[in-house]
N, C-alpha and C. Protein backbone atom coordinates (compact mmCIF):
# COMPACT_ATOMS: atom_id res chain seq x y z
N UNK A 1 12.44 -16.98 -20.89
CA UNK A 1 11.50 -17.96 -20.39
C UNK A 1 10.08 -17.41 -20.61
N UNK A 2 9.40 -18.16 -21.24
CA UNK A 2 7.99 -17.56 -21.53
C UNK A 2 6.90 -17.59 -20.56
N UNK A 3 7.47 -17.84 -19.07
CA UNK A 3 5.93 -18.06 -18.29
C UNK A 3 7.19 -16.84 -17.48
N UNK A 4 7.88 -16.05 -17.71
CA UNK A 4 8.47 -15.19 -16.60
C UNK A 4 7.38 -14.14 -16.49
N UNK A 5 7.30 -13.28 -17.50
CA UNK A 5 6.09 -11.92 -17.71
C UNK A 5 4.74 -12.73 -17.01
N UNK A 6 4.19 -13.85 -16.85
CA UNK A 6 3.53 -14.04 -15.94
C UNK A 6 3.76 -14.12 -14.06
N UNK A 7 4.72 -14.35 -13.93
CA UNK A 7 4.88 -14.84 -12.51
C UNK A 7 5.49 -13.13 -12.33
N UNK A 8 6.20 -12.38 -13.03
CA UNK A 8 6.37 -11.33 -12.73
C UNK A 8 5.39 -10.30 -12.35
N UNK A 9 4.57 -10.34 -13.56
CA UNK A 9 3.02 -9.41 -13.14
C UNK A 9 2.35 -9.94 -11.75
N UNK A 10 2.07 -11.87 -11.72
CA UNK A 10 1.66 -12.00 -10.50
C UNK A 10 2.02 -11.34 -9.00
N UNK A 11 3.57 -11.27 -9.10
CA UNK A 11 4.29 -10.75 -7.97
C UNK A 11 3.49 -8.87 -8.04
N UNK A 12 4.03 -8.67 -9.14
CA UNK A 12 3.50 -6.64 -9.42
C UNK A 12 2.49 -6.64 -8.74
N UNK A 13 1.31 -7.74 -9.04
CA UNK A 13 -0.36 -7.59 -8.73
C UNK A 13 0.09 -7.38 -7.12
N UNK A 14 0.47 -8.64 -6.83
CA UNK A 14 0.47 -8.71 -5.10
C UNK A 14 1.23 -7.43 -4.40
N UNK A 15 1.93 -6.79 -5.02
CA UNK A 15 2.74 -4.83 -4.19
C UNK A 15 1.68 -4.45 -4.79
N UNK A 16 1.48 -4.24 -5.47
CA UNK A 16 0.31 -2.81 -6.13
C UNK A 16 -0.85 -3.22 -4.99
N UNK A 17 -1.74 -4.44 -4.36
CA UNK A 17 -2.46 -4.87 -3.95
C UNK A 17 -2.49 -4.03 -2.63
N UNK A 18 -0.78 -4.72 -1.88
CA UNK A 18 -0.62 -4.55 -0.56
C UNK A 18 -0.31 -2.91 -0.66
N UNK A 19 0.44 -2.20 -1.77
CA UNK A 19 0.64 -0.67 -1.19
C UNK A 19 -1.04 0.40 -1.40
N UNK A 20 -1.89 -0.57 -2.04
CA UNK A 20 -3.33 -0.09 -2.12
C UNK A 20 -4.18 0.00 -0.75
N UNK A 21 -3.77 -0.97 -0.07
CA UNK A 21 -4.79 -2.16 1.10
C UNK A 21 -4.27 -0.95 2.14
N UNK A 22 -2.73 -0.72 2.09
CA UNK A 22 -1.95 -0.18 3.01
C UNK A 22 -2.39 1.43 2.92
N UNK A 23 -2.84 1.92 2.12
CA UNK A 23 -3.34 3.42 2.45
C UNK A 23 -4.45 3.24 3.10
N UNK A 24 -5.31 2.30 1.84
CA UNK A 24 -6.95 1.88 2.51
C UNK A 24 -7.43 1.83 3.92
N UNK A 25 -6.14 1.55 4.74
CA UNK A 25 -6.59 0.60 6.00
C UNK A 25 -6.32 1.92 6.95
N UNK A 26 -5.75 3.02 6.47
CA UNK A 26 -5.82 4.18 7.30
C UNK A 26 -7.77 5.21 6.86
N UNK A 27 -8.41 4.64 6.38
CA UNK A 27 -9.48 5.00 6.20
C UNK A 27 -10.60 4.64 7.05
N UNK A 28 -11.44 5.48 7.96
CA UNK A 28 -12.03 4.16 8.85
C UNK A 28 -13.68 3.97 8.09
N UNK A 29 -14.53 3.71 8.79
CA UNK A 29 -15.55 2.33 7.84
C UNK A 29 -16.11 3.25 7.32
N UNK A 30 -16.59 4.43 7.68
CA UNK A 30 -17.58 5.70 7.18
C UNK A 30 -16.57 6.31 6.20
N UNK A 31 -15.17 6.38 5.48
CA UNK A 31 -15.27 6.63 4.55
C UNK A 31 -14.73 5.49 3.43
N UNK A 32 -14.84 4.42 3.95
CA UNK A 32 -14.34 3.16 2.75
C UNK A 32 -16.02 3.32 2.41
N UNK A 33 -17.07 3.33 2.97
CA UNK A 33 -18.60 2.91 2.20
C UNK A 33 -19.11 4.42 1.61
N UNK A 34 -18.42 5.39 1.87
CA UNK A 34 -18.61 6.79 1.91
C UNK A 34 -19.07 6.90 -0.05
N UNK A 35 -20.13 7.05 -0.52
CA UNK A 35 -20.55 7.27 -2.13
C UNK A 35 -19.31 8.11 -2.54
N UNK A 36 -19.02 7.54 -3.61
CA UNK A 36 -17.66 8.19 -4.84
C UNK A 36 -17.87 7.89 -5.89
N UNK A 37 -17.45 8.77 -6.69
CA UNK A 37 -17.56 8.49 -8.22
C UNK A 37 -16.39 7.09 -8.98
N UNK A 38 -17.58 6.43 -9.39
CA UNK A 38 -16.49 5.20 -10.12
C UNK A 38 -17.74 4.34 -10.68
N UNK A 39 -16.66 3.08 -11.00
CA UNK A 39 -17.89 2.27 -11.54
C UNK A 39 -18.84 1.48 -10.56
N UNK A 40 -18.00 1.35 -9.23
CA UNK A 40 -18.85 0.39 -8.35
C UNK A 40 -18.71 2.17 -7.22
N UNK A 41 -19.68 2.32 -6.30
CA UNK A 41 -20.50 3.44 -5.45
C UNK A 41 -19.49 3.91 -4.12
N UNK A 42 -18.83 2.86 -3.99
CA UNK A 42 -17.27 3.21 -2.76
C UNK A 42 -15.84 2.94 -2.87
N UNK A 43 -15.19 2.79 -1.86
CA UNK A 43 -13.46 2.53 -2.26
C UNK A 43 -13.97 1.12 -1.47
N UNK A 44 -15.20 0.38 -0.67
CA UNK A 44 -15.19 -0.65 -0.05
C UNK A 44 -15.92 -1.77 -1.25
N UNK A 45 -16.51 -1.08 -2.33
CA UNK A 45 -17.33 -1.90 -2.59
C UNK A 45 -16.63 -2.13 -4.09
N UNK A 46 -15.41 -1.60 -4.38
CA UNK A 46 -14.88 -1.84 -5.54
C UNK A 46 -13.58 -2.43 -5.57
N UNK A 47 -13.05 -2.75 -3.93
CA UNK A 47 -12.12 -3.51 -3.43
C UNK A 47 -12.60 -4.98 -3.17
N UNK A 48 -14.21 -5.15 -2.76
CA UNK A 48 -14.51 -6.51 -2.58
C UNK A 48 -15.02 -7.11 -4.33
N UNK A 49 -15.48 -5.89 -5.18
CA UNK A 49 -15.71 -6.58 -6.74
C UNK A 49 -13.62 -6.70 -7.04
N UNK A 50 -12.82 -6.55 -6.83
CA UNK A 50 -11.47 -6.58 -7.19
C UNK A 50 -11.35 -8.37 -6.54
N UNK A 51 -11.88 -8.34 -5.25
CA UNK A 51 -11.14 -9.77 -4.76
C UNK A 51 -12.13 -10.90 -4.88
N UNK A 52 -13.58 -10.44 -5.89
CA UNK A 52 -14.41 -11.77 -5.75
C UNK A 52 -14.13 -12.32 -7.61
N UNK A 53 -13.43 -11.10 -8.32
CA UNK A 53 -13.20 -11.61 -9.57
C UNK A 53 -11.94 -12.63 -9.64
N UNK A 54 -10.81 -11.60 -8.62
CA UNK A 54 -10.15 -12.76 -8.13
C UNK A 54 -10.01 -14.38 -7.91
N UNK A 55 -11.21 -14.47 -6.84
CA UNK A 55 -12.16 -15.54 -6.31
C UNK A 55 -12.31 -16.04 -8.09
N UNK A 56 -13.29 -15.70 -8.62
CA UNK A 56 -13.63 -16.48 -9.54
C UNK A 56 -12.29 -16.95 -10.73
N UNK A 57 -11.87 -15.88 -11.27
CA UNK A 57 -10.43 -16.35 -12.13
C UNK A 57 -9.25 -17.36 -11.52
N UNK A 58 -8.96 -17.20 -10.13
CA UNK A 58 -7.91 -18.05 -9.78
C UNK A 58 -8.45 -19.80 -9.79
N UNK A 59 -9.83 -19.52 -9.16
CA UNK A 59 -10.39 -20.78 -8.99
C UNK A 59 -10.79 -21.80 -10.26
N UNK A 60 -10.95 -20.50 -11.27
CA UNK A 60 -11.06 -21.80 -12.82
C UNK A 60 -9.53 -21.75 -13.48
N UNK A 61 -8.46 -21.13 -12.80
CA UNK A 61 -7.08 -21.35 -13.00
C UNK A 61 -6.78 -22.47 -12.53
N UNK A 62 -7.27 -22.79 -10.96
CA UNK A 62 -6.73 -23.59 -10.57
C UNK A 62 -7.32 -25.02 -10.57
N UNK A 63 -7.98 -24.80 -11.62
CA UNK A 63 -8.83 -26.12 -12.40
C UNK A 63 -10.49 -26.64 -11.51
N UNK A 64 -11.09 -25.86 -10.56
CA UNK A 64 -12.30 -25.99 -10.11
C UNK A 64 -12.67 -24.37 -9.98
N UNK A 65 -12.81 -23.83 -11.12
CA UNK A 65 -13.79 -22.45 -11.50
C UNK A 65 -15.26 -22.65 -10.28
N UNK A 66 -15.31 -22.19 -9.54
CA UNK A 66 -16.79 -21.55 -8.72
C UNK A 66 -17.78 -20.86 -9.25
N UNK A 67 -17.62 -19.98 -10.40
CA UNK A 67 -18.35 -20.01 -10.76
C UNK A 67 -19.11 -18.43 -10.66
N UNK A 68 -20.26 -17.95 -10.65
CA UNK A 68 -20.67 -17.01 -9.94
C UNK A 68 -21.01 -16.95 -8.58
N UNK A 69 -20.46 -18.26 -7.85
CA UNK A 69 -21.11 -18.05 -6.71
C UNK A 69 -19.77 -17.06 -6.26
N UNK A 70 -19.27 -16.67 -7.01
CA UNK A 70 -17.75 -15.82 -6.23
C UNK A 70 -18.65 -14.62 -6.33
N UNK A 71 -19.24 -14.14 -6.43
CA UNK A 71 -20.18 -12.90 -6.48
C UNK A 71 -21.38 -13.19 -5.57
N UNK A 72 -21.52 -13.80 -4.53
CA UNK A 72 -22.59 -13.81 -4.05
C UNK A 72 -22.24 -14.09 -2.70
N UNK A 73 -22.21 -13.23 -1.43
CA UNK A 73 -23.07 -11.68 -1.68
C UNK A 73 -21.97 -10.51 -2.64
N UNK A 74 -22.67 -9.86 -2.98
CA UNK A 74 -22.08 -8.82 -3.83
C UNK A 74 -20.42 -8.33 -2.82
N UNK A 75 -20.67 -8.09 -1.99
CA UNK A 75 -19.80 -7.13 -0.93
C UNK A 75 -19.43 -8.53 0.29
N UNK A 76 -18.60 -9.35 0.08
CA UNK A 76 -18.61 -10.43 1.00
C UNK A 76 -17.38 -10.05 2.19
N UNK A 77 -17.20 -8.93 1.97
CA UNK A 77 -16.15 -8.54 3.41
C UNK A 77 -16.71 -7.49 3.61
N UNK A 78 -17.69 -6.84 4.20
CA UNK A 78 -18.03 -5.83 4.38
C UNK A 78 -16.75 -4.79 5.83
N UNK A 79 -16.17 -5.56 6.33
CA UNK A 79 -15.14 -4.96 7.29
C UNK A 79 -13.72 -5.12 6.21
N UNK A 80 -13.02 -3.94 6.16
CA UNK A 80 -12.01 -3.68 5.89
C UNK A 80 -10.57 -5.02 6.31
N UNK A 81 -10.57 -5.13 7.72
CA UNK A 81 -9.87 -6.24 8.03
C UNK A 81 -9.87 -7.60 6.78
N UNK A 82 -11.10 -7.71 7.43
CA UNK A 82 -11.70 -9.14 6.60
C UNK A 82 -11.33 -9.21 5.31
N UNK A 83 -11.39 -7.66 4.13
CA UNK A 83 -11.13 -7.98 2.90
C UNK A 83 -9.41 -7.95 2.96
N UNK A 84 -8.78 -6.98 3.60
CA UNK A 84 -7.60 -6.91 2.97
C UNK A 84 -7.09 -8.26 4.13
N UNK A 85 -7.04 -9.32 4.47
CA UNK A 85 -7.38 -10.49 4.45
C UNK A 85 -7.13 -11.41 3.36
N UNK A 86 -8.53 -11.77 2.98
CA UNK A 86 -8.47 -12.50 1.67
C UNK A 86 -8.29 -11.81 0.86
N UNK A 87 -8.28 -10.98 0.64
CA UNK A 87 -6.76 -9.99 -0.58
C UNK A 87 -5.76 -10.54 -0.45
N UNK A 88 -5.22 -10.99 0.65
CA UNK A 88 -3.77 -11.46 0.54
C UNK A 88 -3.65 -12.92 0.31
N UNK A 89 -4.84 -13.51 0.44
CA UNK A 89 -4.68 -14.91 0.37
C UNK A 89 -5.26 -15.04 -1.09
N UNK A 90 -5.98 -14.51 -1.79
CA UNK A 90 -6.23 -14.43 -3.43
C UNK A 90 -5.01 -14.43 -4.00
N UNK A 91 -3.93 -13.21 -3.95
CA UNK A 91 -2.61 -12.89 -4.26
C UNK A 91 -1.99 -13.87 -3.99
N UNK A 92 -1.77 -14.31 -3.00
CA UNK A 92 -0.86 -15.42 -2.58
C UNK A 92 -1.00 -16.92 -3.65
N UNK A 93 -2.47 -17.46 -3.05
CA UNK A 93 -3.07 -18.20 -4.62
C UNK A 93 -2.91 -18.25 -6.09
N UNK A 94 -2.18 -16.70 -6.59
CA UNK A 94 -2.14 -16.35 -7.92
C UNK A 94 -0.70 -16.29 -8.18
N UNK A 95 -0.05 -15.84 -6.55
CA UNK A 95 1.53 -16.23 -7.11
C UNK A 95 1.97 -17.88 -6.73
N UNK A 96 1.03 -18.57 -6.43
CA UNK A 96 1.64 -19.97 -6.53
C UNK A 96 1.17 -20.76 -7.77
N UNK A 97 0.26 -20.12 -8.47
CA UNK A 97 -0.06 -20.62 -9.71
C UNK A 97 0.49 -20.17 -10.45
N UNK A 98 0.84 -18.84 -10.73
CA UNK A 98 2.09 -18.06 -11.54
C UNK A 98 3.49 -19.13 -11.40
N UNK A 99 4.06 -19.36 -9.84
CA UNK A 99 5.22 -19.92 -10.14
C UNK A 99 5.57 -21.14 -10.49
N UNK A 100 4.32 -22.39 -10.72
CA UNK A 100 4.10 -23.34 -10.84
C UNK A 100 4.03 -23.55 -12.82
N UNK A 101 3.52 -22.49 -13.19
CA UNK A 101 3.24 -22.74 -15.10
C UNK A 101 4.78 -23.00 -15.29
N UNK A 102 3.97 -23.54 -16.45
CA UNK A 102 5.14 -24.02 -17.39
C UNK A 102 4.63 -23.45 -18.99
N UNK A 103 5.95 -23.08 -19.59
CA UNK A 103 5.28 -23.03 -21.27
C UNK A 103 4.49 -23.86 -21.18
N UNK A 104 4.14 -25.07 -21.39
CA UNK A 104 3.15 -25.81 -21.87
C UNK A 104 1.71 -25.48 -21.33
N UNK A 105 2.43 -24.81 -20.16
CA UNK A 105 0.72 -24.74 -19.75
C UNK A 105 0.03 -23.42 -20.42
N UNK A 106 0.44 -22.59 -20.82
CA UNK A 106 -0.11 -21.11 -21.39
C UNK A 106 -0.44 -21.48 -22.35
N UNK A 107 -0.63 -22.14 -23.38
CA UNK A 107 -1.80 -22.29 -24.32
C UNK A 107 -2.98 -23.08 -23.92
N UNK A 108 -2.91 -24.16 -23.09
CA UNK A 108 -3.80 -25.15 -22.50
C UNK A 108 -5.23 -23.99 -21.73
N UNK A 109 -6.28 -24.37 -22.27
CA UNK A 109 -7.47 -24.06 -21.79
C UNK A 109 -8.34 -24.17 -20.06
N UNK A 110 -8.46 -22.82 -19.54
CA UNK A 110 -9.17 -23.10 -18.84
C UNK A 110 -10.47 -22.59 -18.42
N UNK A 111 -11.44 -23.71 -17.73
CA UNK A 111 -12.94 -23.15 -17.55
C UNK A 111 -13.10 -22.04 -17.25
N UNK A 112 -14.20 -21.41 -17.72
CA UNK A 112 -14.63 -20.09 -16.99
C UNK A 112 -16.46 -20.60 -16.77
N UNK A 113 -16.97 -20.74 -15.55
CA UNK A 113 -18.15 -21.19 -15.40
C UNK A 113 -19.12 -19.81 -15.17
N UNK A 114 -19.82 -19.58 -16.25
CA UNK A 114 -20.75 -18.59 -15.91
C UNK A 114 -22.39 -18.77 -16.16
N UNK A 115 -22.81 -19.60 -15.33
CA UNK A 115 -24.40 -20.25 -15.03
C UNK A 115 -24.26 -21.63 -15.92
N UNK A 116 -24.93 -20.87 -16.89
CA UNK A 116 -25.13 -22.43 -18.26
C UNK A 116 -24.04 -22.10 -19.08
N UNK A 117 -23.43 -21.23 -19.13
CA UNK A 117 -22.70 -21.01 -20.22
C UNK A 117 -21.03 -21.41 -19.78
N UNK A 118 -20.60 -22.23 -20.28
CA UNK A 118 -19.05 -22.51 -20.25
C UNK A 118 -18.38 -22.30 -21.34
N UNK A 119 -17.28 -21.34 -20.61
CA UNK A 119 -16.42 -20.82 -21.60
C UNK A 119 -15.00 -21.18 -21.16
N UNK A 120 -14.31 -21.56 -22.45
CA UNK A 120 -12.86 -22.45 -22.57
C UNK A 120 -12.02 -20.60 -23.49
N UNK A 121 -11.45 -20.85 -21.83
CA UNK A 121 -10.44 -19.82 -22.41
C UNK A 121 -8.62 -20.24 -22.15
N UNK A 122 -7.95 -19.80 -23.03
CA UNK A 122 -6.41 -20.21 -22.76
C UNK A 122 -5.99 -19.58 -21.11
N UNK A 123 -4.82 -20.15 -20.83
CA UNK A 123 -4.62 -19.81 -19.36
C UNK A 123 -3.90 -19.10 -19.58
N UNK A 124 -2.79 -18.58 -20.24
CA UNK A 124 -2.53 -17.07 -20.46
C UNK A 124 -3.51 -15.77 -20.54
N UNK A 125 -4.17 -15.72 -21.91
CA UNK A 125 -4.68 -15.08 -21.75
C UNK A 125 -5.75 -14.58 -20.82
N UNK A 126 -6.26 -15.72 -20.31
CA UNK A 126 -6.65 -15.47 -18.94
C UNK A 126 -6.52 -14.61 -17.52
N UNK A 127 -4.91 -15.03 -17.74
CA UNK A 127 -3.94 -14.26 -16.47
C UNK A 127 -4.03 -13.13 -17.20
N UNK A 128 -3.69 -12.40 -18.17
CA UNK A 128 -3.16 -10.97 -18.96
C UNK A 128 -4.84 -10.85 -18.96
N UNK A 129 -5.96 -10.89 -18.98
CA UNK A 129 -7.31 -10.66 -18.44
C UNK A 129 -7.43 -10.37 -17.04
N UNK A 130 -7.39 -10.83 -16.43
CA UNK A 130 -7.32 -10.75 -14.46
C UNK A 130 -6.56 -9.65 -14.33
N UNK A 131 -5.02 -9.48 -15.06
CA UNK A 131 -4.17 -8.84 -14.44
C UNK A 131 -4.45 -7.15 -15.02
N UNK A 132 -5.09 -7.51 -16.11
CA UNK A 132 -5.80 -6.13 -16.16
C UNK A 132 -7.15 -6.13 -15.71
N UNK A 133 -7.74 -6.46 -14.96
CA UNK A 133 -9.13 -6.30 -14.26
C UNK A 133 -8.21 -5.30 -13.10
N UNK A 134 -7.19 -6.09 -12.47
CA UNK A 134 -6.73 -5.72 -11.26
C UNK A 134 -6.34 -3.88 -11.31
N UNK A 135 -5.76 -3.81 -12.64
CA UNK A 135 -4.77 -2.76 -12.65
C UNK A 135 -6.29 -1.49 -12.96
N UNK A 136 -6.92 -1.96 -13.94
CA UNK A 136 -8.22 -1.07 -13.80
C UNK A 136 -9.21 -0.70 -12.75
N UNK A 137 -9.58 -1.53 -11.76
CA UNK A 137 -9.94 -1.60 -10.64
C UNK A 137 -9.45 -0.83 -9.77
N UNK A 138 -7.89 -0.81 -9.69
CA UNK A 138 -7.04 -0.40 -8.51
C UNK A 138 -6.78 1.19 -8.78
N UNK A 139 -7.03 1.48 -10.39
CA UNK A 139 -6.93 2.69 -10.73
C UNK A 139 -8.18 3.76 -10.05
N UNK A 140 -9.47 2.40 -10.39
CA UNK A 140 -9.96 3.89 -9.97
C UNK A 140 -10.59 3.74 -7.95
N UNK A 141 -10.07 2.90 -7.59
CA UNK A 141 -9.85 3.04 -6.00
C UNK A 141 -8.77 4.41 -5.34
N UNK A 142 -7.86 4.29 -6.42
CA UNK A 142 -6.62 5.32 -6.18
C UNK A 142 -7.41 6.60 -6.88
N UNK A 143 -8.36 7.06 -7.58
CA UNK A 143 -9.08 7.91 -7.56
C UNK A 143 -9.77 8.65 -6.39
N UNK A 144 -10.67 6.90 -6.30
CA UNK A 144 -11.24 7.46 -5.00
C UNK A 144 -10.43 8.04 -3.53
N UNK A 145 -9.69 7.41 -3.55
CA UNK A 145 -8.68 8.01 -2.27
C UNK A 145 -8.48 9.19 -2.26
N UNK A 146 -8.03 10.18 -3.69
CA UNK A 146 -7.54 11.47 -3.84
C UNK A 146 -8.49 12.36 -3.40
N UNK A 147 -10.10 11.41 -3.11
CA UNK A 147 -10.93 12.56 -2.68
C UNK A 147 -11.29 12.28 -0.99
N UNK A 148 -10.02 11.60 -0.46
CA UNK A 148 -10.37 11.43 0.99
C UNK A 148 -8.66 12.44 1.62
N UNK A 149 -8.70 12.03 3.08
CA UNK A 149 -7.32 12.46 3.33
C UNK A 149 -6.10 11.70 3.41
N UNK A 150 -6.49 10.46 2.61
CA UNK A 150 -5.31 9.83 2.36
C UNK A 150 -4.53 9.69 1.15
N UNK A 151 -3.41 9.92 0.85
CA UNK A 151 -2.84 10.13 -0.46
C UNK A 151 -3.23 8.68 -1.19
N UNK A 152 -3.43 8.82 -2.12
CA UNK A 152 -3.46 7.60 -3.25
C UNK A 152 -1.57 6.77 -3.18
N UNK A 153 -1.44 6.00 -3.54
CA UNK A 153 0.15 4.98 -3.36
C UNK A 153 0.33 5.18 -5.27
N UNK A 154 1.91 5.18 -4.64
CA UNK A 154 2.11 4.95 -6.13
C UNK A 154 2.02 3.21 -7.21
N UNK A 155 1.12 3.23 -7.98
CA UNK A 155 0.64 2.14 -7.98
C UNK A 155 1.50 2.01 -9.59
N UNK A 156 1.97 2.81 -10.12
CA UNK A 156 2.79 2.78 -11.82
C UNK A 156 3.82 1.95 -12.40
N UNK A 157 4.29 0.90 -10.93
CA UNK A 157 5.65 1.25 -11.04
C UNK A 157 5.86 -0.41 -11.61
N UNK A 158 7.37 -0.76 -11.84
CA UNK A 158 7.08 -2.32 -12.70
C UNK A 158 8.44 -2.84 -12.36
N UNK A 159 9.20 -2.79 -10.80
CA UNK A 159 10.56 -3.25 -10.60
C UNK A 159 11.60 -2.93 -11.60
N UNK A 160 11.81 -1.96 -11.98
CA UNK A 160 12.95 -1.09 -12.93
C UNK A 160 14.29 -1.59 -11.82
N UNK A 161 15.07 -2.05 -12.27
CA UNK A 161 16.70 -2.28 -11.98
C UNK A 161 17.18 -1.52 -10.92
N UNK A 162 17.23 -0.34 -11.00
CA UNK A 162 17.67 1.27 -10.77
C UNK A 162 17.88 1.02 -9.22
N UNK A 163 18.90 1.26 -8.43
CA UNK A 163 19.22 1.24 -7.31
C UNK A 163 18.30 1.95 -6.71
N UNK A 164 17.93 3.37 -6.85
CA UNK A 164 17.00 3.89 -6.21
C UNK A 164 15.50 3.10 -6.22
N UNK A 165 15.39 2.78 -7.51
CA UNK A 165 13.89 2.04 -7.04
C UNK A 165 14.04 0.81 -6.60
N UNK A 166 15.03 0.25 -6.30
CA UNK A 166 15.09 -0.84 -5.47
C UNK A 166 15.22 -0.23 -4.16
N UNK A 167 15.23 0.51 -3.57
CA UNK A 167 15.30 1.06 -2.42
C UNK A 167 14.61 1.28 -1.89
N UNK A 168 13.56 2.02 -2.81
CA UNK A 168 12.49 2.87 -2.38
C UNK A 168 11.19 1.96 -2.55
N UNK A 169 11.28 0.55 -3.00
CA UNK A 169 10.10 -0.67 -2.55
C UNK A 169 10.86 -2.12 -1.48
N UNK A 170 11.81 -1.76 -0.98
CA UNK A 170 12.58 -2.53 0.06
C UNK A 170 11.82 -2.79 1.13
N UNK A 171 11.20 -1.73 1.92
CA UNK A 171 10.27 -2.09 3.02
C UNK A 171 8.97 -2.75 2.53
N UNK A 172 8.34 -2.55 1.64
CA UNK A 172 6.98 -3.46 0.85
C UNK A 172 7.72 -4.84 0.85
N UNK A 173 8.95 -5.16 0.03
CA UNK A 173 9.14 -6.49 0.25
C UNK A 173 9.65 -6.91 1.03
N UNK A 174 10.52 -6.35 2.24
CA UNK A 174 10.20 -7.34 3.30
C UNK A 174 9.16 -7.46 3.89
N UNK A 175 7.99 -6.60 3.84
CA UNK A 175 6.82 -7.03 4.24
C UNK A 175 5.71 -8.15 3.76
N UNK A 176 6.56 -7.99 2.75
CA UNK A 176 5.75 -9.18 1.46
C UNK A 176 6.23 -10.38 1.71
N UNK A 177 7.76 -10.24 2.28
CA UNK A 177 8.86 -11.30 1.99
C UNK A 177 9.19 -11.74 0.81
N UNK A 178 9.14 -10.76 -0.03
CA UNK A 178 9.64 -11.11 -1.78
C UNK A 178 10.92 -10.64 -1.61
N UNK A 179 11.55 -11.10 -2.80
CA UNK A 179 13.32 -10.21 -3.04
C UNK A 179 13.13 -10.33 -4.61
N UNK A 180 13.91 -9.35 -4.60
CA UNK A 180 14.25 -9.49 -6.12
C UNK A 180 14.43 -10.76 -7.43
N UNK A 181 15.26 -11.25 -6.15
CA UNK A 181 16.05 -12.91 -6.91
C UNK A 181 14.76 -13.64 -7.17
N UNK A 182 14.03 -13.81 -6.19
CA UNK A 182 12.44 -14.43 -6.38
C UNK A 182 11.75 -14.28 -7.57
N UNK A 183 11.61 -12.98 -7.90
CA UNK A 183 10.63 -12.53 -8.82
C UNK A 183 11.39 -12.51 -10.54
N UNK A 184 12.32 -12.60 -10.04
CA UNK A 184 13.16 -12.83 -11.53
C UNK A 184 13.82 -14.06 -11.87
N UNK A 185 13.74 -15.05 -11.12
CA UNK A 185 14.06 -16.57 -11.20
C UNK A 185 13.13 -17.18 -11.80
């Protein structure tokens, strides 16, 4: 089925998200804003550029693109709560548009509104765009962590068969409320 590798990554995005959010949230506010080396200055301020690109890609997925106002203010959850929050409701948004495509829809074009300039991009490649914003982003948050006292999560991983690694992400999905059968249907 050619829209599966999409709704599959969607699901990946949303564990990699929540086992990220889930170290994060043992960090308290002085070291999520705490200066680190990366592309954006904290682990707070490169988690809210992760969920406002979000904001902007799901919303011209879901056929009314926002635009840049998804960037404005730069840092729109400044409390930890608040983002890993709409973190989950971005994710959530991206796996109901994931499970909704159809082949037909992955070549079909969608807006990307950036000021004056509109850009018509396919809705695949779109998603395989986002879904690597996410995975780059999240990489170097899991950087930043290695220099706090919370271990970085293992973020590598891609639902391998293997009894043991079904085991060993069992508590993430019932917390998620995903199963297996879900993500591979």
């Amino acid at each position: 089925m050619p829209v599966q590798p999409y709704r599959s990554s969607a699901y990946n995005n949303a564990w990699a998200n929540y086992r990220l959010l889930k170290a994060c949230e043992q960090l308290d506010q002085k070291e999520l804003i705490a200066k680190r080396s990366g592309f954006f200055p904290s682990i707070l301020h490169t988690l809210n550029h992760i969920l406002t690109v979000d904001w902007f890609y799901i919303s011209a997925l879901e056929g009314n693109c926002i635009g840049h106002s998804a960037f404005d203010p730069e840092i729109p959850c400044p409390l930890f709560s608040e983002l890993a929050s709409e973190q989950k409701a971005a994710d959530h948004r991206l796996l109901v548009l994931c499970k909704k495509l159809t082949a037909e829809d992955l070549p079909k074009k969608t807006l990307l509104i950036h000021g004056k300039r509109l850009q018509h991009e396919r809705i695949d490649r779109t998603l395989l765009h986002l879904f690597q914003h996410q995975i780059h982003h999240r990489g170097q948050v899991h950087a930043m962590l290695s220099e706090t006292s919370v271990s970085p999560p293992q973020l590598d991983e891609f639902f391998l068969e293997d009894k043991s690694e079904k085991a060993a992400r069992e508590d993430d999905f019932w917390a998620l409320g995903f199963s297996e059968k879900e993500i591979w249907s």
